[in-house]
PDB file of N, CA and C in Angstrom:
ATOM      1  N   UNK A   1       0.831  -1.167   0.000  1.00  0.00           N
ATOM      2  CA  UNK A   1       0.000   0.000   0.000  1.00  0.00           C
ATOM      3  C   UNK A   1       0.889   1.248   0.000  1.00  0.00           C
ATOM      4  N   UNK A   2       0.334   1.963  -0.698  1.00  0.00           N
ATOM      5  CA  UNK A   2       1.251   3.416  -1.186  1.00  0.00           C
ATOM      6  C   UNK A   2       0.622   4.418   0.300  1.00  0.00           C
ATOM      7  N   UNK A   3       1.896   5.288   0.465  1.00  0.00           N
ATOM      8  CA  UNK A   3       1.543   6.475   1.718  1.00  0.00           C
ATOM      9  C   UNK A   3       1.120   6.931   1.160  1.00  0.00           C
ATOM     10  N   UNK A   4       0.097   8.086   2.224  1.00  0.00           N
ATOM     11  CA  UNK A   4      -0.809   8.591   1.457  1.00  0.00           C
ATOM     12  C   UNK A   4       0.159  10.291   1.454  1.00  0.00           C
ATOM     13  N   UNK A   5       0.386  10.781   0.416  1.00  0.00           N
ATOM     14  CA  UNK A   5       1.129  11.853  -0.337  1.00  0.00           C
ATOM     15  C   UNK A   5       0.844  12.958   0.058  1.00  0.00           C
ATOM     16  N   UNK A   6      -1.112  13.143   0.394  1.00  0.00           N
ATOM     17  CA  UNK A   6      -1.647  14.563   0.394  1.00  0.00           C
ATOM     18  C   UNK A   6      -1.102  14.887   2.071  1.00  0.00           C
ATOM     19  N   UNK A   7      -0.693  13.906   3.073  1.00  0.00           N
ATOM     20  CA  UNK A   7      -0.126  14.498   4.162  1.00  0.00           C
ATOM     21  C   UNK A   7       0.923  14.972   4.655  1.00  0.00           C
ATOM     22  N   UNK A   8       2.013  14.766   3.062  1.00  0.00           N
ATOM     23  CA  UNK A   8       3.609  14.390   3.584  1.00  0.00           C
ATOM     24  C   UNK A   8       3.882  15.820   3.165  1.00  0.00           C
ATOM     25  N   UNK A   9       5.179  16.128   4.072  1.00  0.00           N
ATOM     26  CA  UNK A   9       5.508  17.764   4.010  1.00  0.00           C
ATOM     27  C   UNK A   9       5.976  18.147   2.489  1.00  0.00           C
ATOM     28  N   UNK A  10       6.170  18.852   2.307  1.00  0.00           N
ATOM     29  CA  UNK A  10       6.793  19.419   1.108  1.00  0.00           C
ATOM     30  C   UNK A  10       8.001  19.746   1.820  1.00  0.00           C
ATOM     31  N   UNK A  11       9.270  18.648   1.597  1.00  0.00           N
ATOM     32  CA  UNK A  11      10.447  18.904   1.820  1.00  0.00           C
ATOM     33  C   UNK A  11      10.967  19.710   0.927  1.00  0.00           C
ATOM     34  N   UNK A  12      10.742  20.218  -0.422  1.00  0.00           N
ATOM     35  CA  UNK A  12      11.836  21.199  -0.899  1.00  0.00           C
ATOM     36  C   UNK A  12      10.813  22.926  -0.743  1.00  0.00           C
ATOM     37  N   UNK A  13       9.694  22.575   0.026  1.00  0.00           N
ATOM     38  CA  UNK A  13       9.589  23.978   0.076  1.00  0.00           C
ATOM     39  C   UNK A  13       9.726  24.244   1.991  1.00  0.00           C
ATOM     40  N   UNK A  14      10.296  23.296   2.597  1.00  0.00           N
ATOM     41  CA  UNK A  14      10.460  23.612   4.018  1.00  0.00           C
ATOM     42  C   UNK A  14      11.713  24.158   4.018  1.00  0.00           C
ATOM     43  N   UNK A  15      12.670  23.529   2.813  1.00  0.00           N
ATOM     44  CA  UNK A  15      14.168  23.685   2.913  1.00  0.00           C
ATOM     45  C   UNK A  15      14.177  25.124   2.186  1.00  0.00           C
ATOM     46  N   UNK A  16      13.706  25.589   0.945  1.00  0.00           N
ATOM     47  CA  UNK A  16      13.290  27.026   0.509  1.00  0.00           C
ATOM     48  C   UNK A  16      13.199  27.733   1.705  1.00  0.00           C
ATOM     49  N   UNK A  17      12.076  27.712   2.346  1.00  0.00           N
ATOM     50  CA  UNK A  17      11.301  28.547   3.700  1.00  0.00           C
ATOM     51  C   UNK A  17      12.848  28.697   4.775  1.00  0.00           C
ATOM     52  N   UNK A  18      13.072  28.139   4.582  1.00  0.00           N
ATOM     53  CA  UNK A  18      14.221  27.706   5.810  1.00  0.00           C
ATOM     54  C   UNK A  18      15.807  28.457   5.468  1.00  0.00           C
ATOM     55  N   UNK A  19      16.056  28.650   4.169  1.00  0.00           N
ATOM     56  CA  UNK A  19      17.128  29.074   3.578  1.00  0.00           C
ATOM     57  C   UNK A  19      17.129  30.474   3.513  1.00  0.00           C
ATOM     58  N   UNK A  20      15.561  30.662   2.882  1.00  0.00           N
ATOM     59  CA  UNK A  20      14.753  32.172   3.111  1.00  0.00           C
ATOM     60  C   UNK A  20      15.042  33.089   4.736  1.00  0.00           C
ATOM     61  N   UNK A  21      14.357  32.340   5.254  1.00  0.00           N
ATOM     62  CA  UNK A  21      14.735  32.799   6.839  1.00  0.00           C
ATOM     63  C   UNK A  21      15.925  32.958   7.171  1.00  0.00           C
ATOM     64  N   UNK A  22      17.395  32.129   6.900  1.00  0.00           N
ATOM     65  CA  UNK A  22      18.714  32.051   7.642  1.00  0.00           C
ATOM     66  C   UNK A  22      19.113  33.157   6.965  1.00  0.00           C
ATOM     67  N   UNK A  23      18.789  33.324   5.086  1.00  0.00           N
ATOM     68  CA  UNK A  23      19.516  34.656   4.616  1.00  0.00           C
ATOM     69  C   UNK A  23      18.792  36.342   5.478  1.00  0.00           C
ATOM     70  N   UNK A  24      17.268  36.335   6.057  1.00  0.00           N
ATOM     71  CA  UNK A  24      16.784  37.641   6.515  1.00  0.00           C
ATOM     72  C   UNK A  24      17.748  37.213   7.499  1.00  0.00           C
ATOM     73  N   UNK A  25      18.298  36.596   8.523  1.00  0.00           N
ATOM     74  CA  UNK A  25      18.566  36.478   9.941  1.00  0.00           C
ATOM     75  C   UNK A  25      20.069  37.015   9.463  1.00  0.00           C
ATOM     76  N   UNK A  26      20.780  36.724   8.357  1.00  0.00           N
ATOM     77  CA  UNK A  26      22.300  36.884   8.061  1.00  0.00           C
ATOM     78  C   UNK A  26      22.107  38.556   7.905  1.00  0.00           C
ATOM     79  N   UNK A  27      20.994  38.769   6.893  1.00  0.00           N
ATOM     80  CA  UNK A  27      20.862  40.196   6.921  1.00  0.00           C
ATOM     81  C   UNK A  27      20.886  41.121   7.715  1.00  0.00           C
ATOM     82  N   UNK A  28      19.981  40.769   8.723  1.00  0.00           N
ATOM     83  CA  UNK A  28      19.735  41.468  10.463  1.00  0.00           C
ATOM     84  C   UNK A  28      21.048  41.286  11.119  1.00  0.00           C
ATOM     85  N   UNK A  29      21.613  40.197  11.362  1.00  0.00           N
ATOM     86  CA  UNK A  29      23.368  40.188  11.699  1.00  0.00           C
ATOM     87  C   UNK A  29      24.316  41.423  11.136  1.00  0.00           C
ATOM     88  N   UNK A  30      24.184  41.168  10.199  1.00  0.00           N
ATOM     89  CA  UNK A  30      25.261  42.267   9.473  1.00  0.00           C
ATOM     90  C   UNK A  30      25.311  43.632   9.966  1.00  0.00           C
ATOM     91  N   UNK A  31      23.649  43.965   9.707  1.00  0.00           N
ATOM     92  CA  UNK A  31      23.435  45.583  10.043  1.00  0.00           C
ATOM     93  C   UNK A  31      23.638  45.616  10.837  1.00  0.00           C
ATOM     94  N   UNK A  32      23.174  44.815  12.364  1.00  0.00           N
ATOM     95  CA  UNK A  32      23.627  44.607  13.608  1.00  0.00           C
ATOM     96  C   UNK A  32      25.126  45.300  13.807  1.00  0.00           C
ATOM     97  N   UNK A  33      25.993  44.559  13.351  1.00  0.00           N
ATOM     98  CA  UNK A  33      27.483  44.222  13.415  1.00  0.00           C
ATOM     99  C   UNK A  33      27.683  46.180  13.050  1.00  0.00           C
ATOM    100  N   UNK A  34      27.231  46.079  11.714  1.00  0.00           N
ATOM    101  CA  UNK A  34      27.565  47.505  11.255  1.00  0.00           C
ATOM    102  C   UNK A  34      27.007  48.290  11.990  1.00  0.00           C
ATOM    103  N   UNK A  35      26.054  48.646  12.956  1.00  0.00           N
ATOM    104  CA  UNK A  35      25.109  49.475  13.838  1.00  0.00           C
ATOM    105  C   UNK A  35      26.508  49.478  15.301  1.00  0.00           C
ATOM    106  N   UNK A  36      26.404  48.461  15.431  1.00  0.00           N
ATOM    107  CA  UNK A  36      27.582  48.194  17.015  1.00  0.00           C
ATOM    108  C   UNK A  36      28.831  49.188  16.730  1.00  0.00           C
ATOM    109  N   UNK A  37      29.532  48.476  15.577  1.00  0.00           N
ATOM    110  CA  UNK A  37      30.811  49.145  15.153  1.00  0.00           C
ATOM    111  C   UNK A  37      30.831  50.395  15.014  1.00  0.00           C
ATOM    112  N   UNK A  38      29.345  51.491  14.427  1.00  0.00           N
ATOM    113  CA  UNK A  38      29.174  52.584  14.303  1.00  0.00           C
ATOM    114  C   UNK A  38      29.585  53.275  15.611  1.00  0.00           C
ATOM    115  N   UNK A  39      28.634  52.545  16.562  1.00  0.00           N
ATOM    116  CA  UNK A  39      28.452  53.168  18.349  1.00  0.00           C
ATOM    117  C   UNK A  39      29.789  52.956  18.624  1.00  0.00           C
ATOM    118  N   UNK A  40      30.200  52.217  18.365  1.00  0.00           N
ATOM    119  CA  UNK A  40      31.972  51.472  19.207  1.00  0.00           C
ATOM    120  C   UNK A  40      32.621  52.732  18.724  1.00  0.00           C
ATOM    121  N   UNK A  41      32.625  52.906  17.392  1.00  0.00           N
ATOM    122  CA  UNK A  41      33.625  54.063  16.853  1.00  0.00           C
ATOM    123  C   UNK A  41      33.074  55.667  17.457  1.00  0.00           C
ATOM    124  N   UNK A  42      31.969  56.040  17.831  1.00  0.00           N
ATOM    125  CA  UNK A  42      31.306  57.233  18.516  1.00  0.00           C
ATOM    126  C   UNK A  42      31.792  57.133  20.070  1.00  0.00           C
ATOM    127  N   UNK A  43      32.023  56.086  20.489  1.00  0.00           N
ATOM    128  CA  UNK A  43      32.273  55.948  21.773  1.00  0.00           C
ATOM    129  C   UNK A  43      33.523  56.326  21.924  1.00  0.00           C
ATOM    130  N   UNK A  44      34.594  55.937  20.859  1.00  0.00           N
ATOM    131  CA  UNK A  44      36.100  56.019  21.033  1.00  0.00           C
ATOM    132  C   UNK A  44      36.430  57.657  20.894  1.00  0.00           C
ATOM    133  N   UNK A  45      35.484  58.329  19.598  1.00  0.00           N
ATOM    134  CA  UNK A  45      35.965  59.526  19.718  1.00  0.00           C
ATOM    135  C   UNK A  45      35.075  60.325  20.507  1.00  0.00           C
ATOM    136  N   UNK A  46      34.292  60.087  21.485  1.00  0.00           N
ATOM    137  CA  UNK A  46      33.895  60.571  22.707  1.00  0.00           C
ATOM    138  C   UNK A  46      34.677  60.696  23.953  1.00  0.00           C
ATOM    139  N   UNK A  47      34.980  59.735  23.835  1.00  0.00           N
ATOM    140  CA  UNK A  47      35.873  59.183  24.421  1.00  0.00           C
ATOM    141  C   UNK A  47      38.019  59.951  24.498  1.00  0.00           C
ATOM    142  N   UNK A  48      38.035  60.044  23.482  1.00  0.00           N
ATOM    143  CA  UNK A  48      39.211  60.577  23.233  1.00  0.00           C
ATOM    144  C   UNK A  48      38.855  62.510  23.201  1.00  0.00           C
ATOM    145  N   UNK A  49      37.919  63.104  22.788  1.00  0.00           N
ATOM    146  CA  UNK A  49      37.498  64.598  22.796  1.00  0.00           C
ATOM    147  C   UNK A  49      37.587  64.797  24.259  1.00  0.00           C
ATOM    148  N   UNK A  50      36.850  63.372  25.279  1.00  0.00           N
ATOM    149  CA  UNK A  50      37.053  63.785  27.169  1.00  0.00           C
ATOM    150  C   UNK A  50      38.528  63.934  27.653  1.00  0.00           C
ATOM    151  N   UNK A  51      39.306  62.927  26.464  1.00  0.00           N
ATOM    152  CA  UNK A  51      40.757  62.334  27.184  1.00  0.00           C
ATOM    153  C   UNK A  51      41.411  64.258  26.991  1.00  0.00           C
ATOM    154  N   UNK A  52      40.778  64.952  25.981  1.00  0.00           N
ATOM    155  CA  UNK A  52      41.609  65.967  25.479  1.00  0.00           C
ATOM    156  C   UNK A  52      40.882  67.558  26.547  1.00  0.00           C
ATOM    157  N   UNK A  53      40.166  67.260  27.318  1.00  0.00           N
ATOM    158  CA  UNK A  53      39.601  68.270  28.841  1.00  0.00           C
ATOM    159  C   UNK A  53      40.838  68.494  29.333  1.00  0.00           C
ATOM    160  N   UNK A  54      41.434  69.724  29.577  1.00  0.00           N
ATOM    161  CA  UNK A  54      42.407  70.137  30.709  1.00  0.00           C
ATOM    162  C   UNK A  54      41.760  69.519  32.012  1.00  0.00           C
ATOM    163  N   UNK A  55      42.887  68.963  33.140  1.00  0.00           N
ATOM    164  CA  UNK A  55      42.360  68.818  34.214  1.00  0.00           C
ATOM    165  C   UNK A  55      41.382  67.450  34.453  1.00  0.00           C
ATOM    166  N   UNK A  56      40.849  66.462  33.146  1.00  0.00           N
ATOM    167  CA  UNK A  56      40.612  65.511  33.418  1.00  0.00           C
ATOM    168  C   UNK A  56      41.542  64.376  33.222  1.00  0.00           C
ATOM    169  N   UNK A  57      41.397  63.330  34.300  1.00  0.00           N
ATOM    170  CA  UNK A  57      42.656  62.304  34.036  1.00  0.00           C
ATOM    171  C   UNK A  57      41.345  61.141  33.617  1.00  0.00           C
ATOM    172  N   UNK A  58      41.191  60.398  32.417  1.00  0.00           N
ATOM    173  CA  UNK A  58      40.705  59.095  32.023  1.00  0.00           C
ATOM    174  C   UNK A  58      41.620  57.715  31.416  1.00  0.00           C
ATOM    175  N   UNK A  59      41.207  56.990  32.369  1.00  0.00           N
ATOM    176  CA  UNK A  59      42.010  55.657  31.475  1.00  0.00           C
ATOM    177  C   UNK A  59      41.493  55.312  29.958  1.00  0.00           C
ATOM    178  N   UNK A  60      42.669  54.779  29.304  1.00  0.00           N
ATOM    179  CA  UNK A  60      42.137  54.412  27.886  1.00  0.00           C
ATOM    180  C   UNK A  60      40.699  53.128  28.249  1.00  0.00           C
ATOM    181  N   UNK A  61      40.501  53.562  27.035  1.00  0.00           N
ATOM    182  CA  UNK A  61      39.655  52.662  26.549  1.00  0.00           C
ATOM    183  C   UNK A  61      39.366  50.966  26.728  1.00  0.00           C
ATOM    184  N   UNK A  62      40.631  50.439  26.840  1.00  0.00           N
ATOM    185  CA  UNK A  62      41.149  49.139  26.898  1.00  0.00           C
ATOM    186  C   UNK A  62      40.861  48.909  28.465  1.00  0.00           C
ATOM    187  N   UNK A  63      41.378  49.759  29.319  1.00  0.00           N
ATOM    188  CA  UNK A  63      41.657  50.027  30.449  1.00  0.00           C
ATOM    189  C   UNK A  63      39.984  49.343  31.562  1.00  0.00           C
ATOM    190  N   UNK A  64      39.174  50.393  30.710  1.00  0.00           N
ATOM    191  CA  UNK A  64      37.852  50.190  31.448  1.00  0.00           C
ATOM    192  C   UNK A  64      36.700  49.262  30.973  1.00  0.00           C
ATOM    193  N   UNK A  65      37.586  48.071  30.093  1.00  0.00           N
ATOM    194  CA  UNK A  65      36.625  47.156  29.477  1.00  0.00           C
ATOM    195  C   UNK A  65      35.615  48.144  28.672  1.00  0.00           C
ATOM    196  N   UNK A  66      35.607  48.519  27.584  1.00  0.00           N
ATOM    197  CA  UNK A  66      35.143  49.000  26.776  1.00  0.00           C
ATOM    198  C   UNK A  66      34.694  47.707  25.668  1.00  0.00           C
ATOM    199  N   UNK A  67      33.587  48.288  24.905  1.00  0.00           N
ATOM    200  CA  UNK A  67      33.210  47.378  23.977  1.00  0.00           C
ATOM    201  C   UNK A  67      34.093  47.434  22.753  1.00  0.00           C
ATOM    202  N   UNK A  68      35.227  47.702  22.504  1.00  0.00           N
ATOM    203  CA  UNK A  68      35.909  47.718  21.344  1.00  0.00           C
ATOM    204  C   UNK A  68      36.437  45.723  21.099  1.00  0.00           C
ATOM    205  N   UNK A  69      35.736  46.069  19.738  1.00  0.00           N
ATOM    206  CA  UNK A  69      35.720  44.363  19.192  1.00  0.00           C
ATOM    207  C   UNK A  69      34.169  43.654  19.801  1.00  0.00           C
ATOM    208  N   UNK A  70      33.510  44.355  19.817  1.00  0.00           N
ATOM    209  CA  UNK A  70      32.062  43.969  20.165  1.00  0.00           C
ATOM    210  C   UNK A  70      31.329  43.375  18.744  1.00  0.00           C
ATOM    211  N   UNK A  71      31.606  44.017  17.497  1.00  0.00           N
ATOM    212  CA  UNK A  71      31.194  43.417  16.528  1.00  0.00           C
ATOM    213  C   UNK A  71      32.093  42.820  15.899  1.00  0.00           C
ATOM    214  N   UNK A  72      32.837  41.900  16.495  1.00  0.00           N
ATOM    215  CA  UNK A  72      33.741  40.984  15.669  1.00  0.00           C
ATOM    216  C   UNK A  72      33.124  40.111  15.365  1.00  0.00           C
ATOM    217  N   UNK A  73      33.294  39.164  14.349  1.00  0.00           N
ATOM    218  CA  UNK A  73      32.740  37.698  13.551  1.00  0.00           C
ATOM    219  C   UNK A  73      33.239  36.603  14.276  1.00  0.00           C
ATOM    220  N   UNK A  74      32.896  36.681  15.311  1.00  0.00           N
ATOM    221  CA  UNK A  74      32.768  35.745  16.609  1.00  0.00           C
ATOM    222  C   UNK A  74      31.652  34.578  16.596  1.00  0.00           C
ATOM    223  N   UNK A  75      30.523  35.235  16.414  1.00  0.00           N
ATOM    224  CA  UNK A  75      29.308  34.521  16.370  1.00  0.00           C
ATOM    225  C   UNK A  75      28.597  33.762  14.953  1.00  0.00           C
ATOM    226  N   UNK A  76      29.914  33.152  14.196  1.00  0.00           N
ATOM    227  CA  UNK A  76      29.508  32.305  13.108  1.00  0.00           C
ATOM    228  C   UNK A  76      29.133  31.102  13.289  1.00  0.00           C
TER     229      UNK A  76
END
């Protein structure tokens, strides 16, 4: 006796659906990455305009655990 067909998934359109989704999710990553790196780089020269105050003493950047390398390609 033959399975019955009209119940069985459509494996090449789950794997479509599925390929579809991982490329929006790669998309949202990226901008992510590029959004972080933007702030990381605003932070540094915020950061360096305070270092340049007469009369203020700040540790670098490195110093106070800063997010620099926050959007590295870590999370592949």
């Amino acid at each position: 006796m033959l399975p019955n067909t009209d119940e069985a998934p459509d494996v090449r359109a789950i794997v479509m659906s599925l390929a579809a989704e991982a490329a929006s999710l790669d998309a949202h990553v990226r901008r992510l990455r590029e959004e972080i790196s933007a702030v990381d780089a605003r932070l540094d020269s915020v950061h360096e305009s305070l270092r340049g105050l007469p009369g203020l003493a700040l540790p670098g950047p490195d110093a106070i655990g800063g997010v620099n390398g926050a959007a590295s390609d870590s999370v592949d």
